[in-house]
Protein backbone atom coordinates (compact mmCIF):
# COMPACT_ATOMS: atom_id res chain seq x y z
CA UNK A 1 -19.29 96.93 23.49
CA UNK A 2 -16.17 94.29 23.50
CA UNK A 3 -15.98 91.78 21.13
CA UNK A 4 -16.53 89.17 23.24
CA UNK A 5 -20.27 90.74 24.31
CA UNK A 6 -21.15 91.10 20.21
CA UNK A 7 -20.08 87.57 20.29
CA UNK A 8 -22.44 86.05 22.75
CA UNK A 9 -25.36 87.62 21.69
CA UNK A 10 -24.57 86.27 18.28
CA UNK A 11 -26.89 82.89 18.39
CA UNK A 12 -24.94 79.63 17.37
CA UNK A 13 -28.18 78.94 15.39
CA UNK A 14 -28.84 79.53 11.46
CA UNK A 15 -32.40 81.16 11.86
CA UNK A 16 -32.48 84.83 11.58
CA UNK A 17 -29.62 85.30 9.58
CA UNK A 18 -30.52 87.36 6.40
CA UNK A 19 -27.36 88.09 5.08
CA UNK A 20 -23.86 86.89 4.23
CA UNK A 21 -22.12 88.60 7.25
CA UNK A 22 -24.92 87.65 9.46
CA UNK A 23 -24.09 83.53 8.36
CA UNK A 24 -20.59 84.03 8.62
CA UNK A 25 -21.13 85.43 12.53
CA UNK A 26 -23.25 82.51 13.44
CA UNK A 27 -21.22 80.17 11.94
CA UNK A 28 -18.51 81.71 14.35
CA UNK A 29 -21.01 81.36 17.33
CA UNK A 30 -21.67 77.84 16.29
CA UNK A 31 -17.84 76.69 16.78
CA UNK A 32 -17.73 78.73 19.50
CA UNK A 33 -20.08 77.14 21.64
CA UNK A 34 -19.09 73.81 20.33
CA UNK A 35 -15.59 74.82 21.75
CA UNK A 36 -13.44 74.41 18.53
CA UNK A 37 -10.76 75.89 17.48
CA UNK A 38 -9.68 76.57 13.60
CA UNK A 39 -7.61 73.41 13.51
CA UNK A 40 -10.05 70.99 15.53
CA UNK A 41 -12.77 72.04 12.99
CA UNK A 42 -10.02 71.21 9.89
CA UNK A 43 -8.82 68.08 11.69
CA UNK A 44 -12.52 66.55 12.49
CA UNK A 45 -13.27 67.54 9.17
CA UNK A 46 -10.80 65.45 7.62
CA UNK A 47 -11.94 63.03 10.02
CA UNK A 48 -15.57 63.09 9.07
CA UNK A 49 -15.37 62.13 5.44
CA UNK A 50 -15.33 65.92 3.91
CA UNK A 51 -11.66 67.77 4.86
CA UNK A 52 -11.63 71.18 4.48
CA UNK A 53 -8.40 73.26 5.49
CA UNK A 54 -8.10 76.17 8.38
CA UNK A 55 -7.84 78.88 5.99
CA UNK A 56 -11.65 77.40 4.75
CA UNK A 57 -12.70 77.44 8.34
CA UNK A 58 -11.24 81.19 8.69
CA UNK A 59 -13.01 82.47 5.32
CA UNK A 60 -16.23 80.53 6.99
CA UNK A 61 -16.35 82.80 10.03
CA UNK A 62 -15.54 85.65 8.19
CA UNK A 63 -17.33 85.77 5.41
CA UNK A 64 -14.83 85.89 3.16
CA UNK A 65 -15.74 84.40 0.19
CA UNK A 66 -19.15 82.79 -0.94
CA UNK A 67 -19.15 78.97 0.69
CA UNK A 68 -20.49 75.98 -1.40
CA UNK A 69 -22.26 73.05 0.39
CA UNK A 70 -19.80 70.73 0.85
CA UNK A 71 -17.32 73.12 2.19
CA UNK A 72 -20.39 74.07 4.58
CA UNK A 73 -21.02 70.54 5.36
CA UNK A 74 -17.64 69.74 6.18
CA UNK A 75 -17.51 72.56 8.83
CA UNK A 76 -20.68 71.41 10.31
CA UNK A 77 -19.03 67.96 10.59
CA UNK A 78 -16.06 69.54 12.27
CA UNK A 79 -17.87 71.42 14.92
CA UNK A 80 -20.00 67.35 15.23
CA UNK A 81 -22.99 68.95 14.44
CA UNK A 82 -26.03 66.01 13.83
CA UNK A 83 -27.15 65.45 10.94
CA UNK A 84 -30.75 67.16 11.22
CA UNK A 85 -28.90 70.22 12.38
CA UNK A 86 -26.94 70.45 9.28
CA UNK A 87 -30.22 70.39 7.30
CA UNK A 88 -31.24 73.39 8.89
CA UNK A 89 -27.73 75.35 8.24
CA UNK A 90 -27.63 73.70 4.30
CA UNK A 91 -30.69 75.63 4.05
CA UNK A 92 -29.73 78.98 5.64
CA UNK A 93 -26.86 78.73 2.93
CA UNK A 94 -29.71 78.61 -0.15
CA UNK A 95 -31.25 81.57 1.04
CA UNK A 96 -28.24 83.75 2.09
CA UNK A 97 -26.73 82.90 -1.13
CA UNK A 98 -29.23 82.62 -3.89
CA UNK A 99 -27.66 80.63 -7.00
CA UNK A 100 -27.23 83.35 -9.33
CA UNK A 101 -24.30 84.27 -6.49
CA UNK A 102 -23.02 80.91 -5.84
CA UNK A 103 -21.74 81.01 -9.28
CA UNK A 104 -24.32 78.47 -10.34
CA UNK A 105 -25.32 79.50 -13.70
CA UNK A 106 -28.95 79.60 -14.42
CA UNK A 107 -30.30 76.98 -16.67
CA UNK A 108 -30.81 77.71 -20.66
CA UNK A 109 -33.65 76.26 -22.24
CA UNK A 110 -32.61 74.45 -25.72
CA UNK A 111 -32.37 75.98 -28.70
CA UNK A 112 -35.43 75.34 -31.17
CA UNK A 113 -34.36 74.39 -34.92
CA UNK A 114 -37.06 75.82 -37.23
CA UNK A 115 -36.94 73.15 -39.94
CA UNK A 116 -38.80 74.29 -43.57
């Protein structure tokens, strides 16, 4: 099977995707079939209000790395998805990449003084 095959049956949709590497291929679908390239998707970024740089769009559709939101939402913007569209990837993102692996550190509850 050539590349190009594994990459149209790749859906340029977020549902379905269960893992990182799963994300990362859609994401690659996505600005596929929006017909962008790596610097389109950086230059409309910029454009849109949230610039991210090609080597971010790269580690996007490769999986390299674990994305945060605005990065995400800046690639959306690049490849002009609508906004109710990019509601539907932001979410993806939350359950791809729980919190505990987005480097968001869980919340402590406050210490207790016993006073006597």
């Amino acid at each position: 099977m050539s590349v190009a095959t594994t990459l149209v049956a790749v859906p340029p949709d977020p549902a379905g995707a269960a893992t990182p590497t799963e994300f990362a291929r859609r994401l690659r679908a996505l600005m596929l079939a929006r017909r962008r390239s790596l610097d389109s998707v950086a230059r409309r970024s910029k454009d849109a209000g949230t610039p991210i740089s090609r080597a971010t769009v790269h580690n996007l559709i490769t999986g390299g790395g674990v994305p945060r939101r605005e990065t995400l939402l800046g690639f959306l913007r690049g490849c002009g998805v609508p906004p109710r569209e990019q509601i539907r990837w932001l979410t993806k993102l939350d359950e791809v990449y729980p919190d505990a692996r987005r480097g968001i550190a869980p919340r402590r509850a406050p210490e207790r003084r016993l006073t006597v």
